[in-house]
Protein backbone atom coordinates (compact mmCIF):
# COMPACT_ATOMS: atom_id res chain seq x y z
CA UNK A 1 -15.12 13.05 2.39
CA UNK A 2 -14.21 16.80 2.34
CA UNK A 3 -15.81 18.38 -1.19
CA UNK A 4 -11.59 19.82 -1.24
CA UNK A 5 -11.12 16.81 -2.65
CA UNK A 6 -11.95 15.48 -6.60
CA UNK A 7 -14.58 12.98 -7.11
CA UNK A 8 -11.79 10.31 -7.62
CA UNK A 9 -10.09 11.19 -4.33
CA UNK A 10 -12.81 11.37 -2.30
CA UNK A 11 -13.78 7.87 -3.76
CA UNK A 12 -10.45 7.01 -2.69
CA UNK A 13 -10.19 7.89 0.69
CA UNK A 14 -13.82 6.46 2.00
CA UNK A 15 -12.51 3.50 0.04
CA UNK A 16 -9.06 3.72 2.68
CA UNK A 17 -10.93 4.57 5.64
CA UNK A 18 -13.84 1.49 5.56
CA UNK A 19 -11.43 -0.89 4.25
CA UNK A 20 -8.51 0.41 6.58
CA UNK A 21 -10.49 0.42 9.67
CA UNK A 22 -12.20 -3.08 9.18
CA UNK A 23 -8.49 -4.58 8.18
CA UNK A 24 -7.24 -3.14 11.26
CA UNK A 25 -9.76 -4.67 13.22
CA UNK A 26 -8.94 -7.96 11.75
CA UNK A 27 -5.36 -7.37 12.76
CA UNK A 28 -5.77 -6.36 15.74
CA UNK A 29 -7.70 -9.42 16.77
CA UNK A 30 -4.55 -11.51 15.41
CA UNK A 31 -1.96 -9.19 16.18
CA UNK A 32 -3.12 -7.61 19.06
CA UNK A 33 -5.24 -4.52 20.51
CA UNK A 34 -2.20 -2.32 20.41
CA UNK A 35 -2.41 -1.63 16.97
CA UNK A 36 -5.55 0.42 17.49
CA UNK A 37 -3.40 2.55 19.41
CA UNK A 38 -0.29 3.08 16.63
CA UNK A 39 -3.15 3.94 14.77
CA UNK A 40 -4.20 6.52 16.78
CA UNK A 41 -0.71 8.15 17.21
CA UNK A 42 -0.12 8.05 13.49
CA UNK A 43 -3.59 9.34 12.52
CA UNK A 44 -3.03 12.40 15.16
CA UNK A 45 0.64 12.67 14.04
CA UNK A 46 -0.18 12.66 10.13
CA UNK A 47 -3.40 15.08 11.01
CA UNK A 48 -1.10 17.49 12.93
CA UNK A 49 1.61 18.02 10.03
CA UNK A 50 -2.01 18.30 7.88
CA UNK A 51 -3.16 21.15 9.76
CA UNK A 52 -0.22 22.65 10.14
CA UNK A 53 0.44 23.11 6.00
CA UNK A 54 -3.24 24.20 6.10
CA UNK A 55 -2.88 27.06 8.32
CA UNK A 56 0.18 28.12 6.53
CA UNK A 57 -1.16 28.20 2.98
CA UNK A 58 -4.26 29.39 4.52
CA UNK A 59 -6.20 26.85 2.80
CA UNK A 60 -9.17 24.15 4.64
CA UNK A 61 -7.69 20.53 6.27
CA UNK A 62 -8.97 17.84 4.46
CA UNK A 63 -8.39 15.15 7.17
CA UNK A 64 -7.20 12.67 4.79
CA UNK A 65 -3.75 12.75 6.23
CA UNK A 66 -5.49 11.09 9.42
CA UNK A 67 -6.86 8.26 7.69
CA UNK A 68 -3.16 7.50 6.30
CA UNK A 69 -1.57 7.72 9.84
CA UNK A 70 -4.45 5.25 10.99
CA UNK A 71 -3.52 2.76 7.90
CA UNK A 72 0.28 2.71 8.47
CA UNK A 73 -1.14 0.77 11.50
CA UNK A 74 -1.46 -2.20 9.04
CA UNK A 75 2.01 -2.23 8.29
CA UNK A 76 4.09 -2.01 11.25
CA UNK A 77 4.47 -4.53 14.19
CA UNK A 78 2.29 -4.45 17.31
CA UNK A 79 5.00 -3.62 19.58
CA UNK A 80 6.50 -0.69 17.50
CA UNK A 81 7.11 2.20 19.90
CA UNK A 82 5.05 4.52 19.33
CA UNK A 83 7.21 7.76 19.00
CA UNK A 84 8.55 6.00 15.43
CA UNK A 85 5.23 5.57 14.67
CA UNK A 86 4.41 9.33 15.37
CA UNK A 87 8.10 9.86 13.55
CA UNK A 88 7.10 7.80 10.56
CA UNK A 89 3.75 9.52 10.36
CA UNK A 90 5.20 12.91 10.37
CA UNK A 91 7.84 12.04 7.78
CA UNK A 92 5.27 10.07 5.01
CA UNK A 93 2.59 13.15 5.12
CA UNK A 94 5.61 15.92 4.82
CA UNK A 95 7.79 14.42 2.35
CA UNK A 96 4.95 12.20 0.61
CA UNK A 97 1.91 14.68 0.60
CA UNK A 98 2.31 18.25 1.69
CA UNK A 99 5.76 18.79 -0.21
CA UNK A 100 4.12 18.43 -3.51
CA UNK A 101 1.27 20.32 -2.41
CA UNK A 102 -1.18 17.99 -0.78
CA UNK A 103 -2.95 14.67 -1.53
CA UNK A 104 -4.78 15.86 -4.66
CA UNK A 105 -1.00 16.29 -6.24
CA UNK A 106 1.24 13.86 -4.69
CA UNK A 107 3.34 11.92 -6.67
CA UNK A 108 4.06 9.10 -3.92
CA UNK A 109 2.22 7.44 -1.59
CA UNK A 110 2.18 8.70 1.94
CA UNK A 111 1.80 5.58 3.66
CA UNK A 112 4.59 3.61 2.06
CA UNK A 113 7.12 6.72 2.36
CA UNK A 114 6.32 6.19 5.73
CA UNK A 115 7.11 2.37 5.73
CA UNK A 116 10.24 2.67 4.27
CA UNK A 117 11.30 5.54 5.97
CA UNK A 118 11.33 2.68 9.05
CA UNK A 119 12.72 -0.45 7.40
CA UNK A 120 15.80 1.55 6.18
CA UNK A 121 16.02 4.01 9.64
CA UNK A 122 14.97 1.04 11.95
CA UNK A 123 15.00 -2.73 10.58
CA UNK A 124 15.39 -4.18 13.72
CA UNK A 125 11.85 -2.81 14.98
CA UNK A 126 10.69 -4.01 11.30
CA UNK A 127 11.12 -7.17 10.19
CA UNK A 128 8.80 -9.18 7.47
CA UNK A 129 5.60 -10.46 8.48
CA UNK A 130 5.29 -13.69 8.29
CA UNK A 131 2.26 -15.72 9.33
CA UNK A 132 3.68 -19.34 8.68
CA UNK A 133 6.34 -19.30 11.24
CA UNK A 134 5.43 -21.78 14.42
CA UNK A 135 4.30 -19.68 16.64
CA UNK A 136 2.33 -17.70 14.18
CA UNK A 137 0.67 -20.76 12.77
CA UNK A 138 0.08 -21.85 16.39
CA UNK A 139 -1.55 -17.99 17.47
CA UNK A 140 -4.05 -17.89 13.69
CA UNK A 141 -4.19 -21.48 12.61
CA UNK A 142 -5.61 -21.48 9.11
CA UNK A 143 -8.65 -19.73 9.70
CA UNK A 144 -6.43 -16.75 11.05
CA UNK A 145 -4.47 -16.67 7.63
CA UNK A 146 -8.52 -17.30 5.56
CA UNK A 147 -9.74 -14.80 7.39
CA UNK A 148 -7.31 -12.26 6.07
CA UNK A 149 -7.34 -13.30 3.14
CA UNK A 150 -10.93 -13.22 2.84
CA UNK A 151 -11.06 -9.68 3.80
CA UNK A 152 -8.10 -8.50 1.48
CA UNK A 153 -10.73 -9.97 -1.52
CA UNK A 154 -13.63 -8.12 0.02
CA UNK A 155 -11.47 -4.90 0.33
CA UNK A 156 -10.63 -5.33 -3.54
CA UNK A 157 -13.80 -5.71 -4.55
CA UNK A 158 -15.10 -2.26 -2.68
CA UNK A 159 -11.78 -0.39 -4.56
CA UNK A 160 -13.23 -1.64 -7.57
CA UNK A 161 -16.94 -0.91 -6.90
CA UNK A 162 -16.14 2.86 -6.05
CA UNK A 163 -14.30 3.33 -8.76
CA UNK A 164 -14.32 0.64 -11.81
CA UNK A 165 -11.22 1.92 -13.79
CA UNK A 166 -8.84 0.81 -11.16
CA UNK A 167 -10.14 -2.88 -12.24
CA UNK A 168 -7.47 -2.07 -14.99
CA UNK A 169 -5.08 -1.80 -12.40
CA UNK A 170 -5.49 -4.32 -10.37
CA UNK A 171 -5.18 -6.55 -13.65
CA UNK A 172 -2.18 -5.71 -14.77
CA UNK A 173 -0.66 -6.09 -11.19
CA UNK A 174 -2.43 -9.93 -11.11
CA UNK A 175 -1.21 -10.33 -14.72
CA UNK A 176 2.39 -8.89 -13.87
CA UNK A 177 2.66 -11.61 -10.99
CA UNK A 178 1.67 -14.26 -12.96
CA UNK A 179 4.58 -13.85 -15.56
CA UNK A 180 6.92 -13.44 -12.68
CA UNK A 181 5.62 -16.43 -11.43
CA UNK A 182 5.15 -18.41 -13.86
CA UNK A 183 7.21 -17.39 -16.75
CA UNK A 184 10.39 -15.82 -15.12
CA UNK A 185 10.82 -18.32 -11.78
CA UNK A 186 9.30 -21.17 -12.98
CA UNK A 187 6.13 -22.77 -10.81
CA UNK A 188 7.80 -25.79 -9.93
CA UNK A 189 11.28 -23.58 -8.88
CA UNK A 190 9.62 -21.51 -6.49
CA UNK A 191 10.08 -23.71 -3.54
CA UNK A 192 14.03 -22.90 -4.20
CA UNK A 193 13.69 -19.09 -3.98
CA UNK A 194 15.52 -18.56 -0.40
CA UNK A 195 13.52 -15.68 0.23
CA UNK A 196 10.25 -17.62 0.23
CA UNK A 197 11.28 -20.47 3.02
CA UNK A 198 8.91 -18.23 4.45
CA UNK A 199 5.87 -20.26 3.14
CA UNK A 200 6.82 -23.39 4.76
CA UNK A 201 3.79 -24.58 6.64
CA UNK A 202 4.31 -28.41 8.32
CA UNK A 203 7.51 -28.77 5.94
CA UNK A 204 5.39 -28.31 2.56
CA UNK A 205 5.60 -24.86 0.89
CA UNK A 206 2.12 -23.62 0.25
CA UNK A 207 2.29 -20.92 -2.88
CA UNK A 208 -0.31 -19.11 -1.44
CA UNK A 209 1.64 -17.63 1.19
CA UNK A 210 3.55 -15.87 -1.00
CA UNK A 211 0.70 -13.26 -1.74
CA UNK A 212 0.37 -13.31 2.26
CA UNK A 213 3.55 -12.62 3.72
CA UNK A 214 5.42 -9.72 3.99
CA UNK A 215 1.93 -7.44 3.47
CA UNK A 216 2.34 -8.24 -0.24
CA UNK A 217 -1.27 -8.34 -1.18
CA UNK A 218 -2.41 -5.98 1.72
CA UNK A 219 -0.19 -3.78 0.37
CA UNK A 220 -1.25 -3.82 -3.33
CA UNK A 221 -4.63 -3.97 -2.74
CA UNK A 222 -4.73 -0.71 -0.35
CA UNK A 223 -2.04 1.25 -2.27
CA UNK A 224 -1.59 0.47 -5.64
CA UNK A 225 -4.39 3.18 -6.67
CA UNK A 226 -3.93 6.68 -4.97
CA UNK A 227 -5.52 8.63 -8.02
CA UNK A 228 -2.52 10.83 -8.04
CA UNK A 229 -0.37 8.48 -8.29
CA UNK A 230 -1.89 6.70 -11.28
CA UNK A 231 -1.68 7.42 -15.04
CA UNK A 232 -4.78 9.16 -16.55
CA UNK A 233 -5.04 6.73 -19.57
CA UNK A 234 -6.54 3.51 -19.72
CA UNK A 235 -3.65 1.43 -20.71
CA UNK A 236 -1.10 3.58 -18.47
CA UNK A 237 -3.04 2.19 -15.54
CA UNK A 238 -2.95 -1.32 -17.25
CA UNK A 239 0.84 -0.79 -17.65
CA UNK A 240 1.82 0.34 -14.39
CA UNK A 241 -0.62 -2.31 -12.28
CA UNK A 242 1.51 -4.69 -14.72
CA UNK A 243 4.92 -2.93 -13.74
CA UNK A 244 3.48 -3.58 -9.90
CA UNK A 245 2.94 -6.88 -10.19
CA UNK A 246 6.04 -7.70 -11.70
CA UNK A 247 8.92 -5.98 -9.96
CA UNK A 248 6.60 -6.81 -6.66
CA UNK A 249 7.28 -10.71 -7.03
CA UNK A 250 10.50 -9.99 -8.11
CA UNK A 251 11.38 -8.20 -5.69
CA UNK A 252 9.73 -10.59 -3.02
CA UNK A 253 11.78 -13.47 -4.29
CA UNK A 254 15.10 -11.64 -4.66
CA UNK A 255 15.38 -8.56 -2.77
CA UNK A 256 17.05 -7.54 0.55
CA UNK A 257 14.66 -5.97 1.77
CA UNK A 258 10.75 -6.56 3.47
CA UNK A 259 7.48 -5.07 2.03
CA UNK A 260 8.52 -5.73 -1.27
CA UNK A 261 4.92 -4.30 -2.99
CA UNK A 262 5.71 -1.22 -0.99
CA UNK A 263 9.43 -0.83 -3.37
CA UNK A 264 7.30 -2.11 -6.24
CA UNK A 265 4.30 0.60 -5.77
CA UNK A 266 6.91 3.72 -4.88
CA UNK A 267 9.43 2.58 -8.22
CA UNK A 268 5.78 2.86 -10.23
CA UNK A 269 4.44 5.84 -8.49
CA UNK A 270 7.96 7.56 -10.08
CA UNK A 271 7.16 5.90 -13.59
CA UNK A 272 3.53 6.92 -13.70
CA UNK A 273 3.52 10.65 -14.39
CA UNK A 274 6.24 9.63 -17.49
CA UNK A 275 3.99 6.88 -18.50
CA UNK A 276 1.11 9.49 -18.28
CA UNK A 277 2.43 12.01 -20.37
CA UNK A 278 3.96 9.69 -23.25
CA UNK A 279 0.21 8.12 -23.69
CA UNK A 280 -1.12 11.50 -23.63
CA UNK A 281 0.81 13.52 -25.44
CA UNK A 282 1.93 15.92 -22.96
CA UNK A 283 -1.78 16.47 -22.36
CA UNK A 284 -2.54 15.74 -18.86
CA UNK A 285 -0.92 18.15 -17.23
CA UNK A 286 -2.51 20.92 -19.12
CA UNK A 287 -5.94 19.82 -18.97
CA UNK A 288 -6.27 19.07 -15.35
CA UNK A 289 -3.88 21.56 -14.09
CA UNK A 290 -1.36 18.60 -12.98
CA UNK A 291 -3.86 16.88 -10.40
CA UNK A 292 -2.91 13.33 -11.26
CA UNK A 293 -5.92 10.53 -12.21
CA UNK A 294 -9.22 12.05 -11.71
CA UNK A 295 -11.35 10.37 -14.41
């Protein structure tokens, strides 16, 4: 990736670019060829606002707005028009990334202002995705949903390869979900949350598609560790993946909205720099000139 960026960022984005563009192939093989396209748009659109914030602080495009644009493909329907995609695009890299000064010093993530910037401007053209309805179930079958899954795991396990301290992360999102789960709904409740008749599959409710619907574990495994947008300190990125985890089920189970990781990640992206500076004493900012979670 461009040397503009730190080590941890450039990790980052090759991380989002191999696992974006091998997810999207998987969902565009379920979903349809289309996507490729809204991936296109919002790659151009994202690069464009990029380049344009470049030029004017007369400083070298990184690209990495591009490989955002193409991943918001994972998270919008198939048959989105693609002028809100281009919209959306434009709105997640200005308001997300180039307002506080580009990627390296971002507080949210771009991708998921994006998102949310079209479920509350256009819910109609965004509703949950749900892969247990009939006519999904009919389209993947289980292998469909396996496959997915399958490549979510694989995904995880190349965030965590390129760099090992978001492990920390990712464990105190799993752990988060678990008491959510387990401690707060109750395992043998959950088929009485309304919001998860979702998982029916046959009549039974199959836990599993909890994780699966509504992007929930797409979504946490892809954007839960922008380095900017984590704490610095070990147990601030253990604390926040735990904050993630939690208000994400909780918010899947109760809340009125879709792409509840996507809440669940932006509410934590606003705690971390807090959370950062309380574990560091004020430090962080000093010694690394504000630039987020570079290790």
């Amino acid at each position: 990736m461009n040397h503009a960026y730190g080590r941890e960022t450039r990790r980052y984005m090759l991380f989002a670019l191999v696992a974006g563009l091998a997810l999207l192939g998987v969902e565009s093989w379920l979903f349809g060829a289309r996507l490729w396209a809204l991936g296109a748009v919002g790659a151009a659109a994202s690069l464009a606002v990029e380049w344009l914030f470049a030029k004017v602080r007369r400083k070298p495009a990184t690209g990495g707005a591009a490989v955002h644009g193409l991943m918001l493909a994972l998270l919008v329907p198939s048959d989105l028009p693609f002028w809100m995609m281009a919209l959306a695009a434009v709105v997640g890299t200005l308001f997300a990334q180039e307002a506080f000064g580009g990627l390296e010093t971002c507080v949210f993530h771009p991708v998921l202002i994006a998102k949310t910037f079209l479920l509350v401007s256009y819910p109609s053209h965004n509703a949950a995705c749900t892969l247990t309805t009939p006519e999904m179930q009919e389209a993947l079958g289980p292998r469909g949903a396996a496959l997915l899954a399958g490549c979510l795991l694989l995904a995880l396990a190349l965030s965590v390869a390129l760099r090992p301290q978001t492990a920390l992360a990712y464990l105190g999102l799993a752990a988060g979900a678990c008491v959510t789960l387990f401690a707060v709904i109750g395992l043998s409740r959950v088929g009485e949350v309304s919001a998860w008749k979702d998982c029916l599959v046959g009549g039974d409710f199959d836990v599993r598609y909890i994780f699966l619907n509504d992007h929930w574990l797409l979504t946490a495994v892809l954007f839960a560790a922008l380095p900017s947008c984590l704490p610095r300190h070990a147990a601030g990125k253990l604390a926040i993946g735990f904050l993630a985890g939690f208000l994400g089920l909780l918010i899947r189970g109760f809340g009125r909205y879709p792409e509840s990781m996507a809440f669940a990640i932006l509410i934590c992206n606003a705690v971390a720099p807090a959370l950062d500076w309380a574990l560091t004493g004020g430090k962080a900012a000093v010694e690394d000139g504000g630039q987020g979670a570079r290790d």
